[in-house]
N, C-alpha and C. Protein backbone atom coordinates (compact mmCIF):
# COMPACT_ATOMS: atom_id res chain seq x y z
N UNK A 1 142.08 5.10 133.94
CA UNK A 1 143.07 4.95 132.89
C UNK A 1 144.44 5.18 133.52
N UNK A 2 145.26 4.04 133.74
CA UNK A 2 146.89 4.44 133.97
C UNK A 2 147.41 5.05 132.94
N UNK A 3 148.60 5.75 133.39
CA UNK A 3 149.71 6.69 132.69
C UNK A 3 150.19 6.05 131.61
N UNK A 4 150.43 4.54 131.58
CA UNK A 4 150.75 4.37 130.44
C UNK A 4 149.92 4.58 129.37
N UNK A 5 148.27 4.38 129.87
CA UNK A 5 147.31 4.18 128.46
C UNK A 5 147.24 5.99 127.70
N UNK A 6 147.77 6.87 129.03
CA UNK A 6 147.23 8.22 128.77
C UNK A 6 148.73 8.54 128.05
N UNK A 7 149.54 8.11 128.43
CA UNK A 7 151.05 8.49 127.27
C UNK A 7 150.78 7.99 126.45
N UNK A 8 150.02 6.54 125.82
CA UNK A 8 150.07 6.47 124.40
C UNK A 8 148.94 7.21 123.71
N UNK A 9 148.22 7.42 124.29
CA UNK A 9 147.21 8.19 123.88
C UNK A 9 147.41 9.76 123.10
N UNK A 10 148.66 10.19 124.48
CA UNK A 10 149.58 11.09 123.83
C UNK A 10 150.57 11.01 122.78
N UNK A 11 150.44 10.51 122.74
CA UNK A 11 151.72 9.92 121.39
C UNK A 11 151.18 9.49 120.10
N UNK A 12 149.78 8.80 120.17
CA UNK A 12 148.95 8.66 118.56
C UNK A 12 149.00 10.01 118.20
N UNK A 13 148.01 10.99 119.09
CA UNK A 13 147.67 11.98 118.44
C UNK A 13 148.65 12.79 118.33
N UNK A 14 149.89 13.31 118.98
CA UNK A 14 151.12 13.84 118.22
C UNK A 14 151.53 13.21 116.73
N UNK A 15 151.41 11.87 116.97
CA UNK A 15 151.73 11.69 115.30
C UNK A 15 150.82 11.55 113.85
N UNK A 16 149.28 11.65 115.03
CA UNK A 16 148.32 12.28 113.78
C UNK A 16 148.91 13.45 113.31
N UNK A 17 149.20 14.05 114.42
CA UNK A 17 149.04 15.89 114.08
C UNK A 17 150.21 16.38 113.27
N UNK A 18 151.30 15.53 113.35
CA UNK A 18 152.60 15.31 112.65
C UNK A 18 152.43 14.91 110.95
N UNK A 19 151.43 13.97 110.84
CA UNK A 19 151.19 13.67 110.01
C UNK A 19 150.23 14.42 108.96
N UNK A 20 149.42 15.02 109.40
CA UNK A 20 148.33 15.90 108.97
C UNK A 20 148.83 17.30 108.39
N UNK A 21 150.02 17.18 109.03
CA UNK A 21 150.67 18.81 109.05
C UNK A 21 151.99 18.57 107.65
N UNK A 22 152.08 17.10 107.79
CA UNK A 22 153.34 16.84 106.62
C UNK A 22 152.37 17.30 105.36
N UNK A 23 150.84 16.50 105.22
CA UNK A 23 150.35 16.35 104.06
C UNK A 23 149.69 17.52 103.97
N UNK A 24 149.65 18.29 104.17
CA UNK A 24 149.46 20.04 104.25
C UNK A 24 150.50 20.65 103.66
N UNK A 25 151.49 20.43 104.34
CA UNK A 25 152.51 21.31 103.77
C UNK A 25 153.38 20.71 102.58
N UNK A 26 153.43 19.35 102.30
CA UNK A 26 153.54 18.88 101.08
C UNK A 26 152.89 18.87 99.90
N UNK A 27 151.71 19.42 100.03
CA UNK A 27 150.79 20.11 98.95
C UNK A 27 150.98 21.23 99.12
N UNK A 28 151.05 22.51 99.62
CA UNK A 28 151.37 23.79 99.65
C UNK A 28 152.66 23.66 99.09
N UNK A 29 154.04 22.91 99.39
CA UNK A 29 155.18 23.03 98.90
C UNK A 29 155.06 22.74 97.01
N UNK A 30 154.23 21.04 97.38
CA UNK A 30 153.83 21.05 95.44
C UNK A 30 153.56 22.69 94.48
N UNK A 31 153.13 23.53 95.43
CA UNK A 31 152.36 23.97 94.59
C UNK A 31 153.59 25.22 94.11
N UNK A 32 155.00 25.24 94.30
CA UNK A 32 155.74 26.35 94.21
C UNK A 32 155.92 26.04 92.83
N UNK A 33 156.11 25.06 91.94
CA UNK A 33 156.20 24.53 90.73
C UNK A 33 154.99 24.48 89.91
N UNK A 34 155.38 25.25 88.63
CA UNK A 34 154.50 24.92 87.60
C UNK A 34 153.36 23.69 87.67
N UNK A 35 154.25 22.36 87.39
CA UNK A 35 153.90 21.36 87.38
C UNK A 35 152.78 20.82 88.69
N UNK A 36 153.63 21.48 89.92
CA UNK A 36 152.80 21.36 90.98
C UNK A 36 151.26 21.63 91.28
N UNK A 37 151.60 22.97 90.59
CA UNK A 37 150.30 24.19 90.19
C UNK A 37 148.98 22.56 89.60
N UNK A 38 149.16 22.61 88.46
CA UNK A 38 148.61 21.61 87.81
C UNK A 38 147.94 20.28 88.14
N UNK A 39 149.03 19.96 89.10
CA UNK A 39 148.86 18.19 90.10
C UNK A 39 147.86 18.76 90.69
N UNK A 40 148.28 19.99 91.47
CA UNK A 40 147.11 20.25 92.66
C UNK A 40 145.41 20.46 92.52
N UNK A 41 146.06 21.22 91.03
CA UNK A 41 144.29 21.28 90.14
C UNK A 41 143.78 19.94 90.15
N UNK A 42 144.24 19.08 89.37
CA UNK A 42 143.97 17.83 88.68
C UNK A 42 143.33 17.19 89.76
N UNK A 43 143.90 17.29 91.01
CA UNK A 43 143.39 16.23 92.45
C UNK A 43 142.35 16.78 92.63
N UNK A 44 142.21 18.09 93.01
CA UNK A 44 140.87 19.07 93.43
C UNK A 44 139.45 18.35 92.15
N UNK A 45 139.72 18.61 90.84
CA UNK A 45 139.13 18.32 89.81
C UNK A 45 138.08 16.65 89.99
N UNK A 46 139.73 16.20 90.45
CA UNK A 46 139.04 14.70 90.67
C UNK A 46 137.73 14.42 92.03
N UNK A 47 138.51 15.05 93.13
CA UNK A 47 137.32 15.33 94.15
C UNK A 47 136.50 16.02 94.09
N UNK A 48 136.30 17.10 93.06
CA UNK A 48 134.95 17.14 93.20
C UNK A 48 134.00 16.25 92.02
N UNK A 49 134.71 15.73 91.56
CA UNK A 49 133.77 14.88 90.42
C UNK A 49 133.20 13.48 91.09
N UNK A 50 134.11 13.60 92.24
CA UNK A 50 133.63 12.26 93.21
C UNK A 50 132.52 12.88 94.10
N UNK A 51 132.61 14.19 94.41
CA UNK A 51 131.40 14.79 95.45
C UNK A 51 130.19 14.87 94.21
N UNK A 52 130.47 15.38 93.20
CA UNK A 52 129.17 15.28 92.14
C UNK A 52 128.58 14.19 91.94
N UNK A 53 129.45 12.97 92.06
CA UNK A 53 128.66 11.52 92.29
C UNK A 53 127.85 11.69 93.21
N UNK A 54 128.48 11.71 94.64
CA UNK A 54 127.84 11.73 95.70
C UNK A 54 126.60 12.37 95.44
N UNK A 55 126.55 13.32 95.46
CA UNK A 55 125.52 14.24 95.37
C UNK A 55 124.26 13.51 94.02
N UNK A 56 124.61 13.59 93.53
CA UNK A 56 123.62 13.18 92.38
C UNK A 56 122.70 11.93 92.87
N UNK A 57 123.77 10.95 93.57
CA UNK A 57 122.71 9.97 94.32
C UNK A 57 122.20 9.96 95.31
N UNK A 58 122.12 11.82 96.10
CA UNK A 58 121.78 11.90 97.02
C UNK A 58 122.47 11.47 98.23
N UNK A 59 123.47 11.35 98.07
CA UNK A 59 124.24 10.89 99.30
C UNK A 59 124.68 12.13 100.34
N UNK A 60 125.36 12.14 100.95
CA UNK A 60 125.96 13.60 101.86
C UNK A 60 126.25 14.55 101.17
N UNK A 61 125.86 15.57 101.41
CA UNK A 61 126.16 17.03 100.70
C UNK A 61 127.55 17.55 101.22
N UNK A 62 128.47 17.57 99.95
CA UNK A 62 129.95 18.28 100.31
C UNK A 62 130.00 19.33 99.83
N UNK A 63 130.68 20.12 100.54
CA UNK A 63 130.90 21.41 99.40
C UNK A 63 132.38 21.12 98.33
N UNK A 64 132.30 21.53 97.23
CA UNK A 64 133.45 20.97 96.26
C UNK A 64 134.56 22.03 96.94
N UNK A 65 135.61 21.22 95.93
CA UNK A 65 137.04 21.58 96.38
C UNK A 65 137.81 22.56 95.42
N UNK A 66 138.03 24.42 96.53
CA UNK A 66 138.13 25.06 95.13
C UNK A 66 139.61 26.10 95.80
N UNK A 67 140.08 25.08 96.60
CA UNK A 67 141.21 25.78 97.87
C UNK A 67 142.49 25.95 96.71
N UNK A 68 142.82 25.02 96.38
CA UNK A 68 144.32 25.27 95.12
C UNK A 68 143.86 26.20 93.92
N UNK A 69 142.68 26.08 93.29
CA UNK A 69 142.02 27.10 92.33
C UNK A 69 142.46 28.43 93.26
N UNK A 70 141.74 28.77 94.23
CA UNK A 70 141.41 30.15 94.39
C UNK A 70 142.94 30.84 95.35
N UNK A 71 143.85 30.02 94.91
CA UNK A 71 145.38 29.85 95.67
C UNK A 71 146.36 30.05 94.94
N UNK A 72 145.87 29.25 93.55
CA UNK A 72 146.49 29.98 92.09
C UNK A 72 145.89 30.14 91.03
N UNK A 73 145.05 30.47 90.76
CA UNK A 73 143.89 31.28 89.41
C UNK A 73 145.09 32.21 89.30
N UNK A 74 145.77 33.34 89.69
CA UNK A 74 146.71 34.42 89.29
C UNK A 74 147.41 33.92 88.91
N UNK A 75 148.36 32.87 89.16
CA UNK A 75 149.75 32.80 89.14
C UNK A 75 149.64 31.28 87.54
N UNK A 76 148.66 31.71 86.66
CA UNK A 76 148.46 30.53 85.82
C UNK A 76 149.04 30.97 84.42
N UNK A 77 149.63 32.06 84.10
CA UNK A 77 149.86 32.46 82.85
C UNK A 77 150.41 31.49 81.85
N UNK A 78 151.30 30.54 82.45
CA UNK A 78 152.22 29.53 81.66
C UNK A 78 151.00 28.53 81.07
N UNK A 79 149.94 28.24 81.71
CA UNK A 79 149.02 27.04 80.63
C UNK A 79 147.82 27.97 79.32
N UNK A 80 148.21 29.28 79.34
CA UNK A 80 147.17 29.64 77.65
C UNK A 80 145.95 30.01 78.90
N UNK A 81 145.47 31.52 78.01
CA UNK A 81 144.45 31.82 77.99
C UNK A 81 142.89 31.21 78.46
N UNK A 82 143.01 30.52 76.78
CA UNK A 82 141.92 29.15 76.96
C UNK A 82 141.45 28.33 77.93
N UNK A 83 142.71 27.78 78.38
CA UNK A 83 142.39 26.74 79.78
C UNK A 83 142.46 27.79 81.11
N UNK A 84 143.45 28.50 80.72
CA UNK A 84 142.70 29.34 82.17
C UNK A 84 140.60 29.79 82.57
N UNK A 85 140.21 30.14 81.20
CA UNK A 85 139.19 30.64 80.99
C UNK A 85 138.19 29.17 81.07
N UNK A 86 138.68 28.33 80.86
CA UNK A 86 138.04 26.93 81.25
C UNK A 86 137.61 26.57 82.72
N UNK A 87 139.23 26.41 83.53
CA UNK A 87 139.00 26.23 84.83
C UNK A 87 138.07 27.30 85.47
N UNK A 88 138.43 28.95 84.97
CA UNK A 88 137.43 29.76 85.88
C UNK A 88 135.94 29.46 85.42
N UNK A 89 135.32 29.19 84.64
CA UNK A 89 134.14 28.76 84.67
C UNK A 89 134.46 27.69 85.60
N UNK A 90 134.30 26.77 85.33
CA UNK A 90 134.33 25.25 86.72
C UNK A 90 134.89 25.57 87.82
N UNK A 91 135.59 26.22 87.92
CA UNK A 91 135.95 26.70 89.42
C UNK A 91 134.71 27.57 89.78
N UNK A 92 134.19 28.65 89.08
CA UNK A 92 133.59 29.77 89.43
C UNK A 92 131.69 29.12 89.73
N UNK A 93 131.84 28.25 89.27
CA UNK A 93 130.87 27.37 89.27
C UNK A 93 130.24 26.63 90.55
N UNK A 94 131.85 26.13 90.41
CA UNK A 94 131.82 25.27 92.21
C UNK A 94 131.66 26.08 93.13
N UNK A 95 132.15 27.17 93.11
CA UNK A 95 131.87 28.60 94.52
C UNK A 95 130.89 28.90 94.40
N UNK A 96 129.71 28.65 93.29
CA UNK A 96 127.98 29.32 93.20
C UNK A 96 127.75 28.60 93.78
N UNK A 97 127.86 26.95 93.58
CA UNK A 97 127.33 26.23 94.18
C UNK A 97 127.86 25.88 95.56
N UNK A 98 128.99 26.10 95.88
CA UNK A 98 129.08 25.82 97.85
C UNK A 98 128.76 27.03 98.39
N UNK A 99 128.03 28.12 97.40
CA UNK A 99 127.46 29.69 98.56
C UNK A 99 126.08 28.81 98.46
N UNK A 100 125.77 28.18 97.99
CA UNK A 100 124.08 27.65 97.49
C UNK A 100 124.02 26.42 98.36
N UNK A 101 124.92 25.52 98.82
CA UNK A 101 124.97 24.37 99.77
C UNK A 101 125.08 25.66 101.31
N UNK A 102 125.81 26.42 101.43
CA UNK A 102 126.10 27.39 103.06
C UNK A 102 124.31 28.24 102.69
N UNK A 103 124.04 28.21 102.05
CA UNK A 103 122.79 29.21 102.07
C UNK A 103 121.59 27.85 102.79
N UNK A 104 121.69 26.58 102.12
CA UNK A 104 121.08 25.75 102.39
C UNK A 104 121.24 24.98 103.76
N UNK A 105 122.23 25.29 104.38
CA UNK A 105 122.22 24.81 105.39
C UNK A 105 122.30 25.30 106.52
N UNK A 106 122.48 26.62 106.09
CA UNK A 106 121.89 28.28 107.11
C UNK A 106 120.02 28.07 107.33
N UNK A 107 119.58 28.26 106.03
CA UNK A 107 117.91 28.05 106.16
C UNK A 107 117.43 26.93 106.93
N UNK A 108 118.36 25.94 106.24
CA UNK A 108 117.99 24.29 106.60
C UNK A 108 116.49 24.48 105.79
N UNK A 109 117.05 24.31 104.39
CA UNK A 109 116.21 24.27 102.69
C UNK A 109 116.64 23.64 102.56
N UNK A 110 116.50 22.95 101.61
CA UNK A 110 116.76 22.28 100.27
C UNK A 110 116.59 23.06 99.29
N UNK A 111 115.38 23.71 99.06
CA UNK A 111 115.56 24.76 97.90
C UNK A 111 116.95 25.15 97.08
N UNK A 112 117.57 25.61 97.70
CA UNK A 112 118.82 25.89 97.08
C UNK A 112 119.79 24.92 96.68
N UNK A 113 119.44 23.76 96.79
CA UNK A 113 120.09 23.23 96.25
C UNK A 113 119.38 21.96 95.26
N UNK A 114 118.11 22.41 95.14
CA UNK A 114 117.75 21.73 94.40
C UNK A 114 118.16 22.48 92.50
N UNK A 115 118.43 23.89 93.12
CA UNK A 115 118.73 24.33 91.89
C UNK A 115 120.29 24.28 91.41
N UNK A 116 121.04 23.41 92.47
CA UNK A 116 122.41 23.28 91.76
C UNK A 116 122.44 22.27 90.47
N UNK A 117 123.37 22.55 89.45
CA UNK A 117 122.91 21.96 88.40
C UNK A 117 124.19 21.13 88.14
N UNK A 118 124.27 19.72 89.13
CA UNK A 118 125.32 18.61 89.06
C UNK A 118 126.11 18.42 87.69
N UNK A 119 125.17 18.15 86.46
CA UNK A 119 125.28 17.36 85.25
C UNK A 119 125.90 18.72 85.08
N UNK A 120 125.71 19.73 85.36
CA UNK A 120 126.41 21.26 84.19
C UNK A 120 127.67 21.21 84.65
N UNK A 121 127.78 21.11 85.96
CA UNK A 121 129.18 21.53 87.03
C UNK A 121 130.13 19.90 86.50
N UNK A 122 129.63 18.85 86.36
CA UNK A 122 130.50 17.63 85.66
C UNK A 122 130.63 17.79 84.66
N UNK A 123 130.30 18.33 83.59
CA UNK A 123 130.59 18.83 82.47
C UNK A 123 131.67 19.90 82.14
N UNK A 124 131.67 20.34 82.96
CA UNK A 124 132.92 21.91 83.22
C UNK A 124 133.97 21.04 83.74
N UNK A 125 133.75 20.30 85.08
CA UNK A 125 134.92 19.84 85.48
C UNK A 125 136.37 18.72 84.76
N UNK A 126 134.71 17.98 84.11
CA UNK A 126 134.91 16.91 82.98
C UNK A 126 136.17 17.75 81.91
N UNK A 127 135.87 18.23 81.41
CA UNK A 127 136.63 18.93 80.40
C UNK A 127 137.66 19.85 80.99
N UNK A 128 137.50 20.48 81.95
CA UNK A 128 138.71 20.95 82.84
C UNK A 128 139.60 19.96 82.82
N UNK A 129 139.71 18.87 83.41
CA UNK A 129 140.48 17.88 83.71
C UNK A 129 141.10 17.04 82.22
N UNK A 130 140.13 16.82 81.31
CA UNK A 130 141.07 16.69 80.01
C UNK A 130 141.63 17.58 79.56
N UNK A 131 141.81 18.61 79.58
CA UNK A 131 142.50 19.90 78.66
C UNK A 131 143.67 19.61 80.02
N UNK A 132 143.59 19.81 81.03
CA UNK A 132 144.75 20.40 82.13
C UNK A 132 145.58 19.08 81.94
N UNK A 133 144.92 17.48 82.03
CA UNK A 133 145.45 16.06 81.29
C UNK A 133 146.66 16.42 80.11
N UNK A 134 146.12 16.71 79.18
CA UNK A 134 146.34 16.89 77.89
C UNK A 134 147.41 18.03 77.89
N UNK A 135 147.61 19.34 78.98
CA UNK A 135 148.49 20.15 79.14
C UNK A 135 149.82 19.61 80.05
N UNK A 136 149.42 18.57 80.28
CA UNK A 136 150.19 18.18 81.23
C UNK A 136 151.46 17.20 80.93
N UNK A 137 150.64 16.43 79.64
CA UNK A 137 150.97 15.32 79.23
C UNK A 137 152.31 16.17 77.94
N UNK A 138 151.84 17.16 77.66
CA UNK A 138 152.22 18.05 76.58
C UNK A 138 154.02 18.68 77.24
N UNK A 139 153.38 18.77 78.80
CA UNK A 139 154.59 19.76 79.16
C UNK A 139 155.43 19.13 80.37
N UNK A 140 154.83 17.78 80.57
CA UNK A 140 155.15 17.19 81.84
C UNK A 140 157.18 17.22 81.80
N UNK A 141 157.92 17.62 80.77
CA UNK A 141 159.16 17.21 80.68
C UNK A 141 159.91 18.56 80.01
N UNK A 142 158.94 19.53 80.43
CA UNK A 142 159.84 20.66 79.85
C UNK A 142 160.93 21.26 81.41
N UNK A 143 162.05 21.54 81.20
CA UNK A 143 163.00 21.97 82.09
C UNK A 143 162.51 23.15 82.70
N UNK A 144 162.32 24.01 82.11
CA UNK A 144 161.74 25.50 82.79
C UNK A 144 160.10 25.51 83.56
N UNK A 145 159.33 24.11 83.24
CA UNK A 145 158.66 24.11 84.73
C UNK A 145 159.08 22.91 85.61
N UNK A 146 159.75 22.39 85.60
CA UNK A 146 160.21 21.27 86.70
C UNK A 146 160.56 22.22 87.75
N UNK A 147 160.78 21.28 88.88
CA UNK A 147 161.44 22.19 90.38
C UNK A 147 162.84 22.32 90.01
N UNK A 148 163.08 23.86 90.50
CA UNK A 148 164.82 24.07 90.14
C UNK A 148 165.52 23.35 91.08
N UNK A 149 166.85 22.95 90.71
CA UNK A 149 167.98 22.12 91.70
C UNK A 149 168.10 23.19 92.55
N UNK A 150 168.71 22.61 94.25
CA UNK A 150 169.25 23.45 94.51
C UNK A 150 170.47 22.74 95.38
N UNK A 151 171.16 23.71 95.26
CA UNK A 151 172.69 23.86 95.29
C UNK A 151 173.01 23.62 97.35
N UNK A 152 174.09 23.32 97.45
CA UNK A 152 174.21 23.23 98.93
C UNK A 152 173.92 24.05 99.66
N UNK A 153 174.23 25.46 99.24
CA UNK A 153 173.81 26.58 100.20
C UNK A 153 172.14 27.26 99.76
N UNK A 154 171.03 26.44 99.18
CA UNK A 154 169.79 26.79 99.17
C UNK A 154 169.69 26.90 97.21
């Protein structure tokens, strides 16, 4: 391999890693905002309802996605009681079940995951995602959770 093929070689993967690191930290930044809080649920919500597909037809075993939940479950006071107490079931749900996928693939069973219960965990998520929809749609234009302006000096 000449130097040129090994400099570009160097240069994709700097701008993978550039890139990987934007969409990281542009979801961590989403998440300083109310609104953000919410987006970040809503995406998580959606992927794992796409891994519950998966799974149900037997396809690759993922563990669901519960990184923005367990990042802001505290910091949720502004969406009601109710929907908080919603997501922690379906969130709390998805963590039984990815200790029950790591248990299963420690043994190298199936057992354990024959007792995950897909249709219950889409059902939680299902309705997670319309109520947080429906909260969203409710508050998407209130001033006091939008991102604050900021001014030249920060």
């Amino acid at each position: 391999m000449g130097e040129g093929a090994l400099g570009n070689i160097i240069l994709v993967v700097a701008l993978a890693l550039v890139m990987l690191s934007t969409v990281f930290f542009r979801r961590r930044s989403m998440e300083k905002t109310e609104l953000g809080k919410i987006l970040t649920l809503l995406s998580e919500i959606n992927q794992n309802l796409k891994i519950i597909d998966a799974f149900s037809f037997h396809l690759q075993v993922k563990k669901f996605k519960t990184g923005s939940w367990n990042r802001n479950k505290t910091k949720l006071d502004f969406i009601g009681e109710k929907l908080q107490t919603t997501l922690a079931n379906a969130f709390g749900m998805a963590d039984e079940f990815n200790w029950k996928i790591d248990e299963a693939k420690k043994h190298k069973s199936s057992s354990y995951l024959a007792s995950i219960e897909v249709d219950k965990l889409k059902g939680a998520m299902t309705i997670s995602q319309q109520k947080l929809e429906e909260w969203f749609q409710e508050n998407k234009d209130k001033q006091e959770l939008l991102p604050k302006k900021r001014g030249l000096f920060g």
